[in-house]
PDB file of N, CA and C in Angstrom:
ATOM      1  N   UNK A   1     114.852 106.874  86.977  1.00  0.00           N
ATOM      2  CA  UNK A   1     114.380 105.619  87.520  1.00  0.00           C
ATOM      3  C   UNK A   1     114.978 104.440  86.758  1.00  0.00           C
ATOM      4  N   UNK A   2     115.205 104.399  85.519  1.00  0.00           N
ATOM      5  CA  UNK A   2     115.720 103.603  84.560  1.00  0.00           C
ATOM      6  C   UNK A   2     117.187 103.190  84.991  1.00  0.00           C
ATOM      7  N   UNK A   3     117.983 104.157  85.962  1.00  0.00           N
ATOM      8  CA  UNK A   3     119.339 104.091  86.309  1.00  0.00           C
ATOM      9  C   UNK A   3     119.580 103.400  87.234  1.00  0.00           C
ATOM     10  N   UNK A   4     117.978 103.432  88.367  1.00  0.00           N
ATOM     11  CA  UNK A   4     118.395 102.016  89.312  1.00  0.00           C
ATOM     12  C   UNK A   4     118.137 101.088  89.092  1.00  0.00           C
ATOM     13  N   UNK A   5     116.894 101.388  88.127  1.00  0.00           N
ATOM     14  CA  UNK A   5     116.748  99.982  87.965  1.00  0.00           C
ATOM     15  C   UNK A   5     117.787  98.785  86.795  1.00  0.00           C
ATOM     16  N   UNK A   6     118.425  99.437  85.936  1.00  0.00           N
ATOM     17  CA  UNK A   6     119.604  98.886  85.322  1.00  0.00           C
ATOM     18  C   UNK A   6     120.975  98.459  86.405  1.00  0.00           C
ATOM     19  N   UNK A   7     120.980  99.062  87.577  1.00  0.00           N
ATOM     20  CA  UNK A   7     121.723  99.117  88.325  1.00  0.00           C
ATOM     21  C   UNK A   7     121.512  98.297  89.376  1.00  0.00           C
ATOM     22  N   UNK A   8     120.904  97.600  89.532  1.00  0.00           N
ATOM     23  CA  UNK A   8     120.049  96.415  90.065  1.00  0.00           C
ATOM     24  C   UNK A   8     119.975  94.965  90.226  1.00  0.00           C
ATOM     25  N   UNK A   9     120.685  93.764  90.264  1.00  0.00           N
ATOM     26  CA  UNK A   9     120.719  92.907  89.707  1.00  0.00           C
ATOM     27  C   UNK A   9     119.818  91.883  90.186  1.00  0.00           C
ATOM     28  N   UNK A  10     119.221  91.049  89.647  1.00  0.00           N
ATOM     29  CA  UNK A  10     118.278  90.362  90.400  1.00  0.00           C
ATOM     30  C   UNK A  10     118.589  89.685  91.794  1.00  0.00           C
ATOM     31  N   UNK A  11     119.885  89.373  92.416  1.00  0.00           N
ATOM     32  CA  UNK A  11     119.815  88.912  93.680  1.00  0.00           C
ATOM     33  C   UNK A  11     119.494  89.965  94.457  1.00  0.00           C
ATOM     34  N   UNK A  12     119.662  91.116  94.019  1.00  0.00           N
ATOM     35  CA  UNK A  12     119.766  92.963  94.831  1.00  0.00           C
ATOM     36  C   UNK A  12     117.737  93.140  95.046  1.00  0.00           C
ATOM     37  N   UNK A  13     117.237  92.924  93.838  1.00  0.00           N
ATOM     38  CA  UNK A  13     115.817  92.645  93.821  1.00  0.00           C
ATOM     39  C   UNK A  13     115.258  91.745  94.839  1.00  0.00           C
ATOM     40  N   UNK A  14     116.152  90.715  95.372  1.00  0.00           N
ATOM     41  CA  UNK A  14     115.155  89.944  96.114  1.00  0.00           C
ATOM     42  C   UNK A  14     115.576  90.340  97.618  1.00  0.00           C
ATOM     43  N   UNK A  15     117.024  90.569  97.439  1.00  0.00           N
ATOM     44  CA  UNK A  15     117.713  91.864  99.337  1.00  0.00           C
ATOM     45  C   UNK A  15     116.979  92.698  99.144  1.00  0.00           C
ATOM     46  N   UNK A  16     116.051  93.686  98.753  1.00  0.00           N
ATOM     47  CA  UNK A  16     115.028  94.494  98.917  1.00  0.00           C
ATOM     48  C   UNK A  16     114.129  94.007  99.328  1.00  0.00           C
ATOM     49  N   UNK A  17     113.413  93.492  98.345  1.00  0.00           N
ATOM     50  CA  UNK A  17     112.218  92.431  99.033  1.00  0.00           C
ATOM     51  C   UNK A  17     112.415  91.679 100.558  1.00  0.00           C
ATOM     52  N   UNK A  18     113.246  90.719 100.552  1.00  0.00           N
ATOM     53  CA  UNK A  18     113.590  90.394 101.586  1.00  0.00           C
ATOM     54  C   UNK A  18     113.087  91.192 103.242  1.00  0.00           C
ATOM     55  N   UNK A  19     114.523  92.356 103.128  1.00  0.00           N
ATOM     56  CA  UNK A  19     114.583  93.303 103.924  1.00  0.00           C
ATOM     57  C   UNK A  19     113.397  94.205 104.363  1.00  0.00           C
ATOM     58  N   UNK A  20     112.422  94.343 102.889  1.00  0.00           N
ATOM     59  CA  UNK A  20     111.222  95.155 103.361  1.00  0.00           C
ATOM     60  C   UNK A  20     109.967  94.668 104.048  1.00  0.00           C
ATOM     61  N   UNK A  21     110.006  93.215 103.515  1.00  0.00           N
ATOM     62  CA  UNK A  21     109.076  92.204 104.027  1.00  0.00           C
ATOM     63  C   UNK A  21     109.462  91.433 105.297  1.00  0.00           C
ATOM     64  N   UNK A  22     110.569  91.780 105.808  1.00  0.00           N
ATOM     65  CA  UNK A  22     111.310  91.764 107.572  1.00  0.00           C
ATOM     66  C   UNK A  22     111.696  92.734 108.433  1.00  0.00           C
ATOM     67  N   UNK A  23     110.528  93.797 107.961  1.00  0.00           N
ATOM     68  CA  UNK A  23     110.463  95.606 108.746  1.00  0.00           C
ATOM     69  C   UNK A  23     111.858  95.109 109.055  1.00  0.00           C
ATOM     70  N   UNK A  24     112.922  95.665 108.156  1.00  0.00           N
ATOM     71  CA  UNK A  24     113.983  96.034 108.417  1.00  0.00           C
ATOM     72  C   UNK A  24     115.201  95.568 108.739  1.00  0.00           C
ATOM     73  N   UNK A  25     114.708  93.865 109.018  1.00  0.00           N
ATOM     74  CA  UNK A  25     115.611  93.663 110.384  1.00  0.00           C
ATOM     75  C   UNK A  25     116.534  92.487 109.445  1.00  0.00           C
ATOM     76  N   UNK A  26     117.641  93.112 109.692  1.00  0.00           N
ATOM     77  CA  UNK A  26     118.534  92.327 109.112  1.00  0.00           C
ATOM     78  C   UNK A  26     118.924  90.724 109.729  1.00  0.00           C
ATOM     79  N   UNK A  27     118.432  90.243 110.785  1.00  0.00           N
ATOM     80  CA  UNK A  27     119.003  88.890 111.007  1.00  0.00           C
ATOM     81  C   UNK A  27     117.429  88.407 110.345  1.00  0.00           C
ATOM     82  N   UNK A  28     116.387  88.810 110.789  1.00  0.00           N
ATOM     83  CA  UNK A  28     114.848  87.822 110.079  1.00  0.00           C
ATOM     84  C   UNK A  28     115.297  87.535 108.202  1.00  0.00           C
ATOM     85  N   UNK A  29     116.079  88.950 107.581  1.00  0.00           N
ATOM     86  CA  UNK A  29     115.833  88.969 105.926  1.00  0.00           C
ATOM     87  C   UNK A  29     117.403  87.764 105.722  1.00  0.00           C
ATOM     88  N   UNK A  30     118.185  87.753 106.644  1.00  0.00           N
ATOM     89  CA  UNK A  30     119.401  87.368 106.313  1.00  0.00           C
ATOM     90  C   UNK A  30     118.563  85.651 106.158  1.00  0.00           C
ATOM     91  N   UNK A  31     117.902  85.738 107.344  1.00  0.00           N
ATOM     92  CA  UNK A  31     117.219  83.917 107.206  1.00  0.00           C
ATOM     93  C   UNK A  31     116.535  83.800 106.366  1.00  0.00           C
ATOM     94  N   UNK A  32     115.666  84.805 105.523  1.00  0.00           N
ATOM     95  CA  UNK A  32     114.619  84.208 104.584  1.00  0.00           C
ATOM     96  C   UNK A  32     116.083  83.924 103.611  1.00  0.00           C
ATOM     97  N   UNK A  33     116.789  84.467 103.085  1.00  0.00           N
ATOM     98  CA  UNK A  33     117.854  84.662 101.976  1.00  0.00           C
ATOM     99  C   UNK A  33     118.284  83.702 102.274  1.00  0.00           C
ATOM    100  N   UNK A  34     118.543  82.902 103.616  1.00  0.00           N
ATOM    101  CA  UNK A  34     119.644  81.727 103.767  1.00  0.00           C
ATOM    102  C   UNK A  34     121.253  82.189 103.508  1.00  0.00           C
ATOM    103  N   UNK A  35     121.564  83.815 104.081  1.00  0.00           N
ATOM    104  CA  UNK A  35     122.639  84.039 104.137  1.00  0.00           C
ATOM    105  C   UNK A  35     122.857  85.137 105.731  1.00  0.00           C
ATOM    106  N   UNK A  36     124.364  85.054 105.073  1.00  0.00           N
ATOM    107  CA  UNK A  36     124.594  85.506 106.964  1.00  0.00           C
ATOM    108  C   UNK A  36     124.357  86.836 106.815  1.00  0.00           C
ATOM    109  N   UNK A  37     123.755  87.554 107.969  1.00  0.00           N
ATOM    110  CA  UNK A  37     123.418  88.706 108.343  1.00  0.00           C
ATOM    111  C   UNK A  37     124.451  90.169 107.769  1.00  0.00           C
ATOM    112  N   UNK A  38     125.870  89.561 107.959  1.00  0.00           N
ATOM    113  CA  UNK A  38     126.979  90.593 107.406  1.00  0.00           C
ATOM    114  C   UNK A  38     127.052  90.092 105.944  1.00  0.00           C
ATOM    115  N   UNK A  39     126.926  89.621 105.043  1.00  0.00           N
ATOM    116  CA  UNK A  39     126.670  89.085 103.962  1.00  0.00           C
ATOM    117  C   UNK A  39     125.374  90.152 103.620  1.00  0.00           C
ATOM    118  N   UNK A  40     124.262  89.659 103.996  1.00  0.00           N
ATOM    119  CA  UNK A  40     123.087  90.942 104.021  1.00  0.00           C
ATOM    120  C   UNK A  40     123.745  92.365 103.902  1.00  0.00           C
ATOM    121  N   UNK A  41     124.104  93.076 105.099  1.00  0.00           N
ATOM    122  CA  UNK A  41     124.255  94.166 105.499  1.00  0.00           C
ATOM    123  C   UNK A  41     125.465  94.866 104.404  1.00  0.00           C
ATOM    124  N   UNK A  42     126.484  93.533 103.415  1.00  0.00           N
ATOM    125  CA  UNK A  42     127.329  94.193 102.721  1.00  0.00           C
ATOM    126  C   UNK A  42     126.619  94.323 100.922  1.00  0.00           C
ATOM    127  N   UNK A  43     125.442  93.512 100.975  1.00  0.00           N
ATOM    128  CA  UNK A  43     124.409  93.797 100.043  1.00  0.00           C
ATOM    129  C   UNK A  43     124.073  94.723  99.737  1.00  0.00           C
ATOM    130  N   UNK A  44     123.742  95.394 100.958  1.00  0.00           N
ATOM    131  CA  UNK A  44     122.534  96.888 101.357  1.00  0.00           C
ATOM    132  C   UNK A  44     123.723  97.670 100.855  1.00  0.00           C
ATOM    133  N   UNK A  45     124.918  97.573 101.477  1.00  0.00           N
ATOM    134  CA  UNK A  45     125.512  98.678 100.967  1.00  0.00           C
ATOM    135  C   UNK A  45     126.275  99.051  99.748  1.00  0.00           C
ATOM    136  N   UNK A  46     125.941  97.714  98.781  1.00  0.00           N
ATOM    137  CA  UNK A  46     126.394  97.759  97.162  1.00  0.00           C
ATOM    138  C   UNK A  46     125.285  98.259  96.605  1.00  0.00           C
ATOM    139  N   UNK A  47     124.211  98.181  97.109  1.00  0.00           N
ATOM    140  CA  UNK A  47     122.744  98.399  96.689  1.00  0.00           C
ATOM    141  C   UNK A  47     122.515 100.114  96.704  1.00  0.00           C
ATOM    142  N   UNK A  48     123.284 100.443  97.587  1.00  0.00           N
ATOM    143  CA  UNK A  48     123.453 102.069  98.060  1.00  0.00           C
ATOM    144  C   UNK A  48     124.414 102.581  97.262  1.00  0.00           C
ATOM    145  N   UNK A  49     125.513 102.084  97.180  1.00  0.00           N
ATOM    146  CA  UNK A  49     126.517 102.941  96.051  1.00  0.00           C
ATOM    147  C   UNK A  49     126.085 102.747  94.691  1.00  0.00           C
ATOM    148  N   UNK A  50     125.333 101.598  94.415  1.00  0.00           N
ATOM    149  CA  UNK A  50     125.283 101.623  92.880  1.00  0.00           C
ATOM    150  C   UNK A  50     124.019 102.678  92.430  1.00  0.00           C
ATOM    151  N   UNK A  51     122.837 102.626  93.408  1.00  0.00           N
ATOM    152  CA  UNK A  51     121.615 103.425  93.096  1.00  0.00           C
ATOM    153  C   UNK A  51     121.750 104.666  93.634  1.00  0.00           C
ATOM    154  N   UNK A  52     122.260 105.282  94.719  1.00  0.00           N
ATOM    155  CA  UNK A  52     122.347 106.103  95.708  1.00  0.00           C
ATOM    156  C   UNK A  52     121.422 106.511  96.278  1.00  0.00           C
ATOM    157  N   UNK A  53     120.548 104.969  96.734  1.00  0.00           N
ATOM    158  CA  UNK A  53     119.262 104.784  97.625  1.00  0.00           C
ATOM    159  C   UNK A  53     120.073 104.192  98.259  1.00  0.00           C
ATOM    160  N   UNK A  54     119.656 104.404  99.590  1.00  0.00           N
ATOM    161  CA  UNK A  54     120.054 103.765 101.076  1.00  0.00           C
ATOM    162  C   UNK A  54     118.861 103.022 101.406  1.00  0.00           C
ATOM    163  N   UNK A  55     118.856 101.610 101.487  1.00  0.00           N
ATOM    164  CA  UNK A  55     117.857 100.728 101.501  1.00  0.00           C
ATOM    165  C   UNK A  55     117.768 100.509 103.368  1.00  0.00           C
ATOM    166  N   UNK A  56     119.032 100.808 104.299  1.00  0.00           N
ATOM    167  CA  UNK A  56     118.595 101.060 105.567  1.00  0.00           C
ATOM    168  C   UNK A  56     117.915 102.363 105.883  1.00  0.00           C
ATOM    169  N   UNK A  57     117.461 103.399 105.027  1.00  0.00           N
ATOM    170  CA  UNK A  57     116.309 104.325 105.507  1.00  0.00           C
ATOM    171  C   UNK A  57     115.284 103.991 104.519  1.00  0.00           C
ATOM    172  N   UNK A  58     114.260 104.421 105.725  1.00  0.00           N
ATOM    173  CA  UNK A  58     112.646 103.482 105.205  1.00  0.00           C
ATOM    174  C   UNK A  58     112.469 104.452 104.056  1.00  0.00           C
ATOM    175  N   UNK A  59     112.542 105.841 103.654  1.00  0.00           N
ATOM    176  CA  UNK A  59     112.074 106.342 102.174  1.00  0.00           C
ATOM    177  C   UNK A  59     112.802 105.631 101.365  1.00  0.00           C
ATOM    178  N   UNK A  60     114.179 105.880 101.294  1.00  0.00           N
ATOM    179  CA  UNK A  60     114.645 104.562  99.898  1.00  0.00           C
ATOM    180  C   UNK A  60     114.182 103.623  99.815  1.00  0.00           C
ATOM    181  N   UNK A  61     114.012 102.920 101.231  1.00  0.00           N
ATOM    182  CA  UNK A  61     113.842 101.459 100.518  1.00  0.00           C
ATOM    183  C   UNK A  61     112.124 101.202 100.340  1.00  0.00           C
ATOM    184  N   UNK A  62     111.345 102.002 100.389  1.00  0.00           N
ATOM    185  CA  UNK A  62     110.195 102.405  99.658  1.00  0.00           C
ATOM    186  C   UNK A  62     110.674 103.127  98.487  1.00  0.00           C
ATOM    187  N   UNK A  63     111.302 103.791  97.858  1.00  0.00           N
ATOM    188  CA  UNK A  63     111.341 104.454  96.541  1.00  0.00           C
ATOM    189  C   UNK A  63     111.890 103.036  95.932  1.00  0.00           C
ATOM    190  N   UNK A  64     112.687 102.095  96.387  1.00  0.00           N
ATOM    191  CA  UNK A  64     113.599 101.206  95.924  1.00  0.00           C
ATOM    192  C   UNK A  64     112.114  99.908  95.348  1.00  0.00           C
ATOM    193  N   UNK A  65     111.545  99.441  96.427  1.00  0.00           N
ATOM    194  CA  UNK A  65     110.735  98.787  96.418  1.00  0.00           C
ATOM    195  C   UNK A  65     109.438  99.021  95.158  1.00  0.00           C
ATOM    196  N   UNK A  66     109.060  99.928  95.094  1.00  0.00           N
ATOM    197  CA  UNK A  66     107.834 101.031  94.784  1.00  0.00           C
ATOM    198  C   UNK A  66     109.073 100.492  92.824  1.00  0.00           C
ATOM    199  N   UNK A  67     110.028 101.071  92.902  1.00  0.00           N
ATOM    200  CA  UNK A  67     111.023 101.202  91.485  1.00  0.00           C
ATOM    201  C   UNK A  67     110.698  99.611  91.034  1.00  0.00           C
ATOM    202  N   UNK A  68     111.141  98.660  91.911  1.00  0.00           N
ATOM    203  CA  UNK A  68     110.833  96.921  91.372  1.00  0.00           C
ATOM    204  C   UNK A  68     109.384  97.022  90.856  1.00  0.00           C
ATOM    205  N   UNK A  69     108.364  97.115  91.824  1.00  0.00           N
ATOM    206  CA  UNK A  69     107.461  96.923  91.596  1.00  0.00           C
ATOM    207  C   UNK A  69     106.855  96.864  90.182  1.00  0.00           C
ATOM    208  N   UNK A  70     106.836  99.074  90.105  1.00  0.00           N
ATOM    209  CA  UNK A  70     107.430  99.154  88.512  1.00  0.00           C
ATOM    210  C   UNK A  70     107.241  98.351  87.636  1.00  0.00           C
ATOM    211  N   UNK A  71     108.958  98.180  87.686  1.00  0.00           N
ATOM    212  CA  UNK A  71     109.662  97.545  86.526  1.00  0.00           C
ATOM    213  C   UNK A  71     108.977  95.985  86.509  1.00  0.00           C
ATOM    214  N   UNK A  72     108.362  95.553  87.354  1.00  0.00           N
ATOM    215  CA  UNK A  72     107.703  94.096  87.035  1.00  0.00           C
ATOM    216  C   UNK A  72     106.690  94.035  86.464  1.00  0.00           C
ATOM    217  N   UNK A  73     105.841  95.367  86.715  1.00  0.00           N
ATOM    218  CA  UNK A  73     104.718  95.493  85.720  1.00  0.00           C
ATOM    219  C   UNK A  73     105.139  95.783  84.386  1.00  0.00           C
ATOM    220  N   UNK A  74     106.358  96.491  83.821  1.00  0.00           N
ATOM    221  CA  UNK A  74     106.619  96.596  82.424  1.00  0.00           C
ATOM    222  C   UNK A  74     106.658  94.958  81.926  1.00  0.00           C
TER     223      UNK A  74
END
C-alpha cells in the first residue's frame, strides 16, 4: 500500500477524488478539475501505470480511494 501511495502525486489525489465523486464520468470530473476531459482520461492512465490500479474500474478506484483516505488519516 505504501507503493501507491508514494506513487501518487497530489494532483493524481485530487483525479481520484474528482472522478469518484462524478460516478465515473469523465466530462462532470474533467469540469470540477477545470481541465479537458482527454487531459483527465491521460491522468487515469499515468495513475494506472504508476500504481497498477485502473482507476476506470470501480474496485481500483475504491482500493485507490479507500488507500488516500488512509494515508490522510496518518
Amino acid at each position: 500500500m505504501n507503493d501507491v501511495v508514494n506513487a501518487l502525486l497530489d494532483k493524481d489525489a485530487q483525479t481520484i477524488i474528482a472522478y469518484a465523486n462524478n460516478n465515473m464520468k469523465l466530462g462532470k470530473a474533467a469540469d470540477e478539475l477545470m481541465i479537458d476531459y482527454r487531459t483527465l482520461a491521460s491522468r487515469l492512465d499515468f495513475i494506472y501505470k504508476r500504481t497498477k490500479l485502473n482507476p476506470r474500474r470501480f474496485r481500483d478506484l475504491v482500493k485507490l480511494v479507500q488507500i488516500l483516505d488512509e494515508a490522510s488519516d496518518d
